[in-house]
PDB file of N, CA and C in Angstrom:
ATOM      1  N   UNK A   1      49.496 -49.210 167.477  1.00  0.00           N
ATOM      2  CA  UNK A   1      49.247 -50.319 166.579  1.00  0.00           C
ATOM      3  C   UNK A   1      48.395 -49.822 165.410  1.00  0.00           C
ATOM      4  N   UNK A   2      48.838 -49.944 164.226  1.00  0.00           N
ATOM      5  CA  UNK A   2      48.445 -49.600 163.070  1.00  0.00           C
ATOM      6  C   UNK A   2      46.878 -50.355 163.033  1.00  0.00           C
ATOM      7  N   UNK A   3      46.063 -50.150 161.890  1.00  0.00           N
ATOM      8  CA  UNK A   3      44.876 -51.054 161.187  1.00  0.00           C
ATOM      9  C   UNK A   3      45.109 -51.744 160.809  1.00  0.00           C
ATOM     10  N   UNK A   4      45.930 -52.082 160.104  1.00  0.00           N
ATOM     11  CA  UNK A   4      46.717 -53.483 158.976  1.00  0.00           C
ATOM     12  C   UNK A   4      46.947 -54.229 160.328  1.00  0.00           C
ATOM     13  N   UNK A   5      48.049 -53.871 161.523  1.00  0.00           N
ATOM     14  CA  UNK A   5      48.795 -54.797 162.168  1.00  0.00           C
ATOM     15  C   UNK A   5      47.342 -55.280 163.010  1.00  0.00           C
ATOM     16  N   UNK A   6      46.656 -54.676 163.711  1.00  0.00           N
ATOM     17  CA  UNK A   6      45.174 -55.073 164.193  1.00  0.00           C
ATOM     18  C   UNK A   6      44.742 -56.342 163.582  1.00  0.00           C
ATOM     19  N   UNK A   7      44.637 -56.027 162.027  1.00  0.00           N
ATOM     20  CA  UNK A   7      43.224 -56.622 161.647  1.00  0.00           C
ATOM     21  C   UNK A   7      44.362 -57.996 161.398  1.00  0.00           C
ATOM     22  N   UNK A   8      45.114 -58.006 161.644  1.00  0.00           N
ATOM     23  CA  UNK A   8      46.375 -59.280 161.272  1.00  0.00           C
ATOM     24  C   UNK A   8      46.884 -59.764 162.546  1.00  0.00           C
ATOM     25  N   UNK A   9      46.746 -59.124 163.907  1.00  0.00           N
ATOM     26  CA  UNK A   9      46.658 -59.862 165.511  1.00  0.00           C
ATOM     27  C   UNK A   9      45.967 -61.085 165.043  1.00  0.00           C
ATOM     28  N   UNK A  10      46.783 -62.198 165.537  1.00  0.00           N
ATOM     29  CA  UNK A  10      46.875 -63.746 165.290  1.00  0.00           C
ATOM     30  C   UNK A  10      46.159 -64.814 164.028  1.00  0.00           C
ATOM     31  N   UNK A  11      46.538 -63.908 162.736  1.00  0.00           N
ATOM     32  CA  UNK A  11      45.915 -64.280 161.803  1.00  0.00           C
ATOM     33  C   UNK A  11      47.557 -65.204 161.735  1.00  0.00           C
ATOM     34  N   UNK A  12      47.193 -66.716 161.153  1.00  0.00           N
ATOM     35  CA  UNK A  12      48.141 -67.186 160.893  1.00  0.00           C
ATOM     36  C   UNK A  12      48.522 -67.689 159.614  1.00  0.00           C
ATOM     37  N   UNK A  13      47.657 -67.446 158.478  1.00  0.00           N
ATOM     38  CA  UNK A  13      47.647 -67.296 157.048  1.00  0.00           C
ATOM     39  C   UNK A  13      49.036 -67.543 156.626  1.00  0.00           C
ATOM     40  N   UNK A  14      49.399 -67.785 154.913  1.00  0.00           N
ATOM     41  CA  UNK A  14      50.262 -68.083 154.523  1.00  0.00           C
ATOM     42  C   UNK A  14      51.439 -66.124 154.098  1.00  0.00           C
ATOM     43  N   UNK A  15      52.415 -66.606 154.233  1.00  0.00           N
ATOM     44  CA  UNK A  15      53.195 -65.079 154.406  1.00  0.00           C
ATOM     45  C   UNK A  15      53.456 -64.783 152.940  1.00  0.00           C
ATOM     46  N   UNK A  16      53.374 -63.295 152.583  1.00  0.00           N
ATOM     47  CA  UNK A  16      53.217 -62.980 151.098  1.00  0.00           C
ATOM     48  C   UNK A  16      54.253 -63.945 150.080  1.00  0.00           C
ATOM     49  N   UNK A  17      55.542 -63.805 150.727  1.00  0.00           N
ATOM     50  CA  UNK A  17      56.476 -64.721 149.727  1.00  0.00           C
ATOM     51  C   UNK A  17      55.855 -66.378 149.893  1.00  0.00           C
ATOM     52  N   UNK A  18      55.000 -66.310 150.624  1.00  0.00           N
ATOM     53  CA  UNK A  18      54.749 -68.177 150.620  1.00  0.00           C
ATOM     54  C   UNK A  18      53.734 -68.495 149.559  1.00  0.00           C
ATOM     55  N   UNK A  19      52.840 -67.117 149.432  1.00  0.00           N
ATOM     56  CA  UNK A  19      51.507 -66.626 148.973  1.00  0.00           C
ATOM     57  C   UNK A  19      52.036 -67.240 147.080  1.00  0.00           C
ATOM     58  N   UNK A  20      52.598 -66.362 147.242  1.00  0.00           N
ATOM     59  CA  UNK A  20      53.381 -65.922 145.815  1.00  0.00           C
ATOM     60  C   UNK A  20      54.546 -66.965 145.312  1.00  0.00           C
ATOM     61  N   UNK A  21      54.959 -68.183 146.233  1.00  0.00           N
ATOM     62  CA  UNK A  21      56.101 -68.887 145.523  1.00  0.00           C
ATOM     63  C   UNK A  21      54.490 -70.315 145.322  1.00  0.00           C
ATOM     64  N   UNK A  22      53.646 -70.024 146.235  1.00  0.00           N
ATOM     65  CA  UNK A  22      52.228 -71.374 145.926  1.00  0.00           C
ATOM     66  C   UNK A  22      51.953 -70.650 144.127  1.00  0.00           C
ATOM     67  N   UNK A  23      51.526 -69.504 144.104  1.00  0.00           N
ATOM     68  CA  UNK A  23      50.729 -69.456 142.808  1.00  0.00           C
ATOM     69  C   UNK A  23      52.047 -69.360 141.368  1.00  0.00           C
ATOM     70  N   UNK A  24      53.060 -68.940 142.277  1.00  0.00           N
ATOM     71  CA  UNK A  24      53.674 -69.865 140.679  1.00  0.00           C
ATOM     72  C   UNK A  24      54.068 -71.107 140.443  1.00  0.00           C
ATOM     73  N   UNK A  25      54.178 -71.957 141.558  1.00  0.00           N
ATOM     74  CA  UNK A  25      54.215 -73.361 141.205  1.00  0.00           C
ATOM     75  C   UNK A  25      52.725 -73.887 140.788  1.00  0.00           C
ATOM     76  N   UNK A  26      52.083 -73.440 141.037  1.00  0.00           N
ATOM     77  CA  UNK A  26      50.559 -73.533 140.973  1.00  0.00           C
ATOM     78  C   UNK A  26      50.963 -73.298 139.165  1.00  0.00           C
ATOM     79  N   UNK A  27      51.168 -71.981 139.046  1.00  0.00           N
ATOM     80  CA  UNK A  27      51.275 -71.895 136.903  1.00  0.00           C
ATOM     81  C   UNK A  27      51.597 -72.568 136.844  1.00  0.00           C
ATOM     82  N   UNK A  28      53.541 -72.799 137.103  1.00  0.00           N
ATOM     83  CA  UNK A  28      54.277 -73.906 136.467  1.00  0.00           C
ATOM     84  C   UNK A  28      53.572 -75.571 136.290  1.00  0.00           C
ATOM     85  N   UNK A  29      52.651 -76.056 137.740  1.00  0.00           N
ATOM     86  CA  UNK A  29      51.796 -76.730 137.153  1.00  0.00           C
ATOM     87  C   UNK A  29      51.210 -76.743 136.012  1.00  0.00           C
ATOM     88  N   UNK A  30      50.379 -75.854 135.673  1.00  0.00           N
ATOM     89  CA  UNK A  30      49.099 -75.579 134.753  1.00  0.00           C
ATOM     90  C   UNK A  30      49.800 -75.701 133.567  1.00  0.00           C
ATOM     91  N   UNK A  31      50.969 -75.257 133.505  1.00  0.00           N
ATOM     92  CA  UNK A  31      51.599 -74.976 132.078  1.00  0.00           C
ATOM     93  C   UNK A  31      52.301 -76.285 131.673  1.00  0.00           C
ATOM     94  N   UNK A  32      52.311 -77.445 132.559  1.00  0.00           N
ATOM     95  CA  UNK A  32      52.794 -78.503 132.007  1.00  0.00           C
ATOM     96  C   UNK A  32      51.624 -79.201 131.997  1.00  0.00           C
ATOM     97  N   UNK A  33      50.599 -79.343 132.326  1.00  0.00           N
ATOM     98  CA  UNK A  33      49.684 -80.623 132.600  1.00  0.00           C
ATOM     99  C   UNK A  33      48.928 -80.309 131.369  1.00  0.00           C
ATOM    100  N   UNK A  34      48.422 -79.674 130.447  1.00  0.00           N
ATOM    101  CA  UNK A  34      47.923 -80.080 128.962  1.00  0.00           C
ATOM    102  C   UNK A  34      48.512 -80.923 128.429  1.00  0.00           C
ATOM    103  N   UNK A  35      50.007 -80.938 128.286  1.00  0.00           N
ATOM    104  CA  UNK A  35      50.637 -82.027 127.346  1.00  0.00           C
ATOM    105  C   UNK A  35      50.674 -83.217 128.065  1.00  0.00           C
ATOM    106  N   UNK A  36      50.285 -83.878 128.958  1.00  0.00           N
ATOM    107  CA  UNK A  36      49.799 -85.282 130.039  1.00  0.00           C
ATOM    108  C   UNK A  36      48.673 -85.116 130.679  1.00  0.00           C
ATOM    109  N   UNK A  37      47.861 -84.397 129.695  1.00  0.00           N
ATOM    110  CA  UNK A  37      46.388 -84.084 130.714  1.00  0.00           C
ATOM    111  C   UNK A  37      45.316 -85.787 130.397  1.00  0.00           C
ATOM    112  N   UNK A  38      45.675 -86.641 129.252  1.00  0.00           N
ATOM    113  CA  UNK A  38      45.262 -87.752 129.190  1.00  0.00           C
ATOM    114  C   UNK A  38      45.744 -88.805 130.154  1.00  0.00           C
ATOM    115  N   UNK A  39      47.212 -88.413 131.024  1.00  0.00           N
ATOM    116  CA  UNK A  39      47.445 -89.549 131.784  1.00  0.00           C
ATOM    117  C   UNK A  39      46.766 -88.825 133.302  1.00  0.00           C
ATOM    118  N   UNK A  40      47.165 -90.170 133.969  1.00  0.00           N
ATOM    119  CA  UNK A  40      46.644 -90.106 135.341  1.00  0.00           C
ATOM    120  C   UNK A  40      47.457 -88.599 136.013  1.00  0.00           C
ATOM    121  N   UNK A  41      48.941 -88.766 135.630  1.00  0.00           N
ATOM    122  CA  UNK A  41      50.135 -87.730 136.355  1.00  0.00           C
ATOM    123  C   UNK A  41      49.602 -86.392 135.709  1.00  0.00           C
ATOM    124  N   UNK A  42      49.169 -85.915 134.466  1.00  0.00           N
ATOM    125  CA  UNK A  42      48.489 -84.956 134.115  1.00  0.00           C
ATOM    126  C   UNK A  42      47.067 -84.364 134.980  1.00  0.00           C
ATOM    127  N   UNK A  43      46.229 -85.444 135.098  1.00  0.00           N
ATOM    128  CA  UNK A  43      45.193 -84.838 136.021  1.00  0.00           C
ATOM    129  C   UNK A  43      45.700 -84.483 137.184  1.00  0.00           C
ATOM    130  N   UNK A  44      46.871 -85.308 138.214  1.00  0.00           N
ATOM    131  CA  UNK A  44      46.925 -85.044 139.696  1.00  0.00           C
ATOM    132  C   UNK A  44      48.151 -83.736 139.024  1.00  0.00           C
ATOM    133  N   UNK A  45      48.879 -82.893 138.148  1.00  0.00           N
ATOM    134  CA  UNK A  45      49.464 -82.136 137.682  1.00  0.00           C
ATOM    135  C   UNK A  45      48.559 -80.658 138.022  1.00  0.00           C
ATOM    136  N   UNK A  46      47.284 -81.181 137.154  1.00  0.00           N
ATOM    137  CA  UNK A  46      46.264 -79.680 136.896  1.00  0.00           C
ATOM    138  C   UNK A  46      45.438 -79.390 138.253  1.00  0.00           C
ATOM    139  N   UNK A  47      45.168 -80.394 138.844  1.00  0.00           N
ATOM    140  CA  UNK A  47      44.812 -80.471 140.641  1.00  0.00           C
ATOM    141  C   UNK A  47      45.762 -79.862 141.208  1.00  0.00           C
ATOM    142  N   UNK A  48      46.582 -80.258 141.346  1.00  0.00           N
ATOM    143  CA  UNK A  48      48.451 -79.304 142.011  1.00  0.00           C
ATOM    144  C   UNK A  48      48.180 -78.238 142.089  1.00  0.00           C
ATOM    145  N   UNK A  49      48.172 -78.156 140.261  1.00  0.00           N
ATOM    146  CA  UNK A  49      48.235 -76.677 140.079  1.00  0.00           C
ATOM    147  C   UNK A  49      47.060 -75.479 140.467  1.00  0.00           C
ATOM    148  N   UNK A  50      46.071 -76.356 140.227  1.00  0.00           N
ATOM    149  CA  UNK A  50      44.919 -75.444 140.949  1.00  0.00           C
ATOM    150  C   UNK A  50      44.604 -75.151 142.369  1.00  0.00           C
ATOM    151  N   UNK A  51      44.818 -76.195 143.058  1.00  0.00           N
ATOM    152  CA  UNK A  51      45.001 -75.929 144.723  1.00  0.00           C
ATOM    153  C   UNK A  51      46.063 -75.239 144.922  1.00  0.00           C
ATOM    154  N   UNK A  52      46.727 -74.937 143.829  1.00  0.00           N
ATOM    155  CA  UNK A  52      48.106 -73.723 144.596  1.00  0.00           C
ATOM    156  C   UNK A  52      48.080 -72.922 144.425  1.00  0.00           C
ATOM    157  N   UNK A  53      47.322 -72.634 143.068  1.00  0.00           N
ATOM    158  CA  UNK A  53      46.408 -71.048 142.752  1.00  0.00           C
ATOM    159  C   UNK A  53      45.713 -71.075 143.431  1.00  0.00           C
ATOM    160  N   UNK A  54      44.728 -71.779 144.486  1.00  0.00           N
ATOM    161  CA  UNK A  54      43.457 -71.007 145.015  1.00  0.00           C
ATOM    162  C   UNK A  54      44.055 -70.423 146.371  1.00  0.00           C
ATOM    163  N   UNK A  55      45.192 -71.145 146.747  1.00  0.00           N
ATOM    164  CA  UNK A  55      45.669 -70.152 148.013  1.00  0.00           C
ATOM    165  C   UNK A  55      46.223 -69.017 147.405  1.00  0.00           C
ATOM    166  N   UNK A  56      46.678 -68.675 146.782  1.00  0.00           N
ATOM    167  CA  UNK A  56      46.425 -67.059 146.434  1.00  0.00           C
ATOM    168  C   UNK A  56      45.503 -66.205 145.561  1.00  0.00           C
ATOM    169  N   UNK A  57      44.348 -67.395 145.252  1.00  0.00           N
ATOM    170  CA  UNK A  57      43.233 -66.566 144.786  1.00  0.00           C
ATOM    171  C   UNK A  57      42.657 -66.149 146.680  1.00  0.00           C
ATOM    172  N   UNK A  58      42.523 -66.689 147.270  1.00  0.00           N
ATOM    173  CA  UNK A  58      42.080 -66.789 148.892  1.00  0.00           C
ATOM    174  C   UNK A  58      42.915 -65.453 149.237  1.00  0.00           C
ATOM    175  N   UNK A  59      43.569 -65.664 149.652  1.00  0.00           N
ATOM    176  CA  UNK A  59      44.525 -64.334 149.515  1.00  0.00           C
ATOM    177  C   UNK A  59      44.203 -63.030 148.925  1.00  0.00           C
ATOM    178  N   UNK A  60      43.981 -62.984 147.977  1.00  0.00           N
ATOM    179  CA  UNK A  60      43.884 -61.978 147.522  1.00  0.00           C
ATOM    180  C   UNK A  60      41.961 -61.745 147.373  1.00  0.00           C
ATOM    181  N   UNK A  61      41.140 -62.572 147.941  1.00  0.00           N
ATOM    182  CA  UNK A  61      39.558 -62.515 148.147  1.00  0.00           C
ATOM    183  C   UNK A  61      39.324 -62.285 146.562  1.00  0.00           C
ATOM    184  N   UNK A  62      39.932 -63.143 145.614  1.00  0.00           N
ATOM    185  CA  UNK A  62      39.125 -63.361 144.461  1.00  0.00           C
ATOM    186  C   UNK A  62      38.589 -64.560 144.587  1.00  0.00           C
ATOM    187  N   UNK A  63      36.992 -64.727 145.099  1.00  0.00           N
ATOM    188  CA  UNK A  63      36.299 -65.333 145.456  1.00  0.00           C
ATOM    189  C   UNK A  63      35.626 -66.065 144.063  1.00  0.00           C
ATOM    190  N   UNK A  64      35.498 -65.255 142.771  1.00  0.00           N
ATOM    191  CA  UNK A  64      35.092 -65.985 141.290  1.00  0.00           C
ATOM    192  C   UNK A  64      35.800 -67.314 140.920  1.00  0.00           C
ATOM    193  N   UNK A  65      37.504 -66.779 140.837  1.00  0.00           N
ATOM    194  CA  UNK A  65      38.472 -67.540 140.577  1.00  0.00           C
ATOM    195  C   UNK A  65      38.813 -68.982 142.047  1.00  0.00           C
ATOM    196  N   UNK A  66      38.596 -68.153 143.397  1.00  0.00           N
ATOM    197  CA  UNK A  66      38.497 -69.722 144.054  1.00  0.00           C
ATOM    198  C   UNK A  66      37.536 -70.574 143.921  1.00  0.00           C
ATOM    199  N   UNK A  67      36.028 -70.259 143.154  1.00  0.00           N
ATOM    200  CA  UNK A  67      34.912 -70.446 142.474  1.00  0.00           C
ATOM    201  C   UNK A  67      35.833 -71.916 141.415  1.00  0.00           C
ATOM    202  N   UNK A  68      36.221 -70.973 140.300  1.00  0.00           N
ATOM    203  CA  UNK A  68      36.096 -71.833 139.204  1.00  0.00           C
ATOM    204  C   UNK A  68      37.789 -73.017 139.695  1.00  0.00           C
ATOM    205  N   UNK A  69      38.250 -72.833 140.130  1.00  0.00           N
ATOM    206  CA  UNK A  69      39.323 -73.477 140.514  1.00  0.00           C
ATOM    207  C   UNK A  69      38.645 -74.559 141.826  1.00  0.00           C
ATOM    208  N   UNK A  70      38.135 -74.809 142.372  1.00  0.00           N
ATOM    209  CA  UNK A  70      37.335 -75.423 143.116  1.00  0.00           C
ATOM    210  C   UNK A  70      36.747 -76.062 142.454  1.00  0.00           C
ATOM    211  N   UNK A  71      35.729 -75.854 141.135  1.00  0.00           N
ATOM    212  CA  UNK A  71      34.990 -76.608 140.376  1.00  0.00           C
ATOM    213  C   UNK A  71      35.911 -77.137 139.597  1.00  0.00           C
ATOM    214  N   UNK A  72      37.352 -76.782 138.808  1.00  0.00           N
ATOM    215  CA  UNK A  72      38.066 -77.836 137.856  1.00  0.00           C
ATOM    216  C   UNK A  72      38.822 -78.751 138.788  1.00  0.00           C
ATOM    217  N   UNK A  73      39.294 -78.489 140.163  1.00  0.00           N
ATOM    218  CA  UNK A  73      39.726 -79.711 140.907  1.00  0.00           C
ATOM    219  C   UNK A  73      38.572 -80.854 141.190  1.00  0.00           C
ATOM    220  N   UNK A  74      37.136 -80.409 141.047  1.00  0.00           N
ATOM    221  CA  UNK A  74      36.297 -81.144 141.233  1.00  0.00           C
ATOM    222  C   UNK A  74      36.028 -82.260 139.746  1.00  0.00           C
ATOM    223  N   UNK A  75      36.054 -81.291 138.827  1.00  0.00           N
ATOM    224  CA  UNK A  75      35.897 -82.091 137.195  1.00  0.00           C
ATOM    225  C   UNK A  75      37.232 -82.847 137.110  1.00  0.00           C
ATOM    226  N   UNK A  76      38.590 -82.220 137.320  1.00  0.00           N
ATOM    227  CA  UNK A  76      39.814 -83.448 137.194  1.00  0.00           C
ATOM    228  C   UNK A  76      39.761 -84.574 138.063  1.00  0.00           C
ATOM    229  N   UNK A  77      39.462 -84.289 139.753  1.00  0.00           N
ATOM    230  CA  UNK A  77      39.123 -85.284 140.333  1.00  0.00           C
ATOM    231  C   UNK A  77      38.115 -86.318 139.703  1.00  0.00           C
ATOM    232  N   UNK A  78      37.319 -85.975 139.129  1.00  0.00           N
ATOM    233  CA  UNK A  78      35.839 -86.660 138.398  1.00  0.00           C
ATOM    234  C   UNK A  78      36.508 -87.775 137.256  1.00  0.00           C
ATOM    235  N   UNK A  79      37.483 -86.752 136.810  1.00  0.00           N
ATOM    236  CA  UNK A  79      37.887 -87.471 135.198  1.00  0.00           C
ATOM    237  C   UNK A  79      39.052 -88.803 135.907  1.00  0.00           C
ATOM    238  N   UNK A  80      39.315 -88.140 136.719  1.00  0.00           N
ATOM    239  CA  UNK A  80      40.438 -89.636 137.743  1.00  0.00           C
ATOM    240  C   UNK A  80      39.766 -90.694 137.891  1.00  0.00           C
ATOM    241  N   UNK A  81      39.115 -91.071 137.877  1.00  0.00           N
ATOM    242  CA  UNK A  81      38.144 -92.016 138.798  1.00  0.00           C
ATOM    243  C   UNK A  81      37.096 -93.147 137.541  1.00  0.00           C
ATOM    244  N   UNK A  82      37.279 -92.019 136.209  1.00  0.00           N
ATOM    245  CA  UNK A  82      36.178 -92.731 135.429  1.00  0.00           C
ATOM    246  C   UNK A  82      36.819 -93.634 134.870  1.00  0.00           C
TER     247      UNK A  82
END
C-alpha cells in the first residue's frame, strides 16, 4: 500500500472530477451573478457560486481563499436579509 493510498484509507471526500465539475459551476456562477447581483436570484447566484468554489478551495488546502469565500457568502447572505 502506497502513502497516497494510506493517507486516503476511508477518506470519503469529494472525487477529483466531482472536485473540479463543483469549481466550475462555482465560476459559471460568479460570472453570471454581477449582472443580477441587485436582485434577490443574483445574491443566492454569488452564494452558489462561492460554496462551490470553497469545496475545491478545501481540496486543494487553500485555506486564504476558503477564508475570503466564507466571508462573501457571509456579506451576500447579510445583503439578503436587509
Amino acid at each position: 500500500m502506497t502513502d497516497s493510498m494510506r493517507n486516503n484509507a476511508g477518506a470519503s471526500g469529494p472525487s477529483a472530477l466531482e472536485t473540479r465539475l463543483a469549481g466550475w459551476l462555482g465560476a459559471l456562477c460568479l460570472c453570471v451573478a454581477p449582472y443580477t447581483i441587485d436582485t434577490h436570484q443574483g445574491k443566492l447566484c454569488a452564494i452558489a457560486g462561492l460554496t462551490l468554489l470553497t469545496i475545491q478551495a478545501i481540496d486543494s488546502k487553500l485555506w486564504n481563499l476558503v477564508l475570503l469565500n466564507v466571508v462573501g457568502i457571509g456579506g451576500y447572505t447579510y445583503a439578503l436579509y436587509l
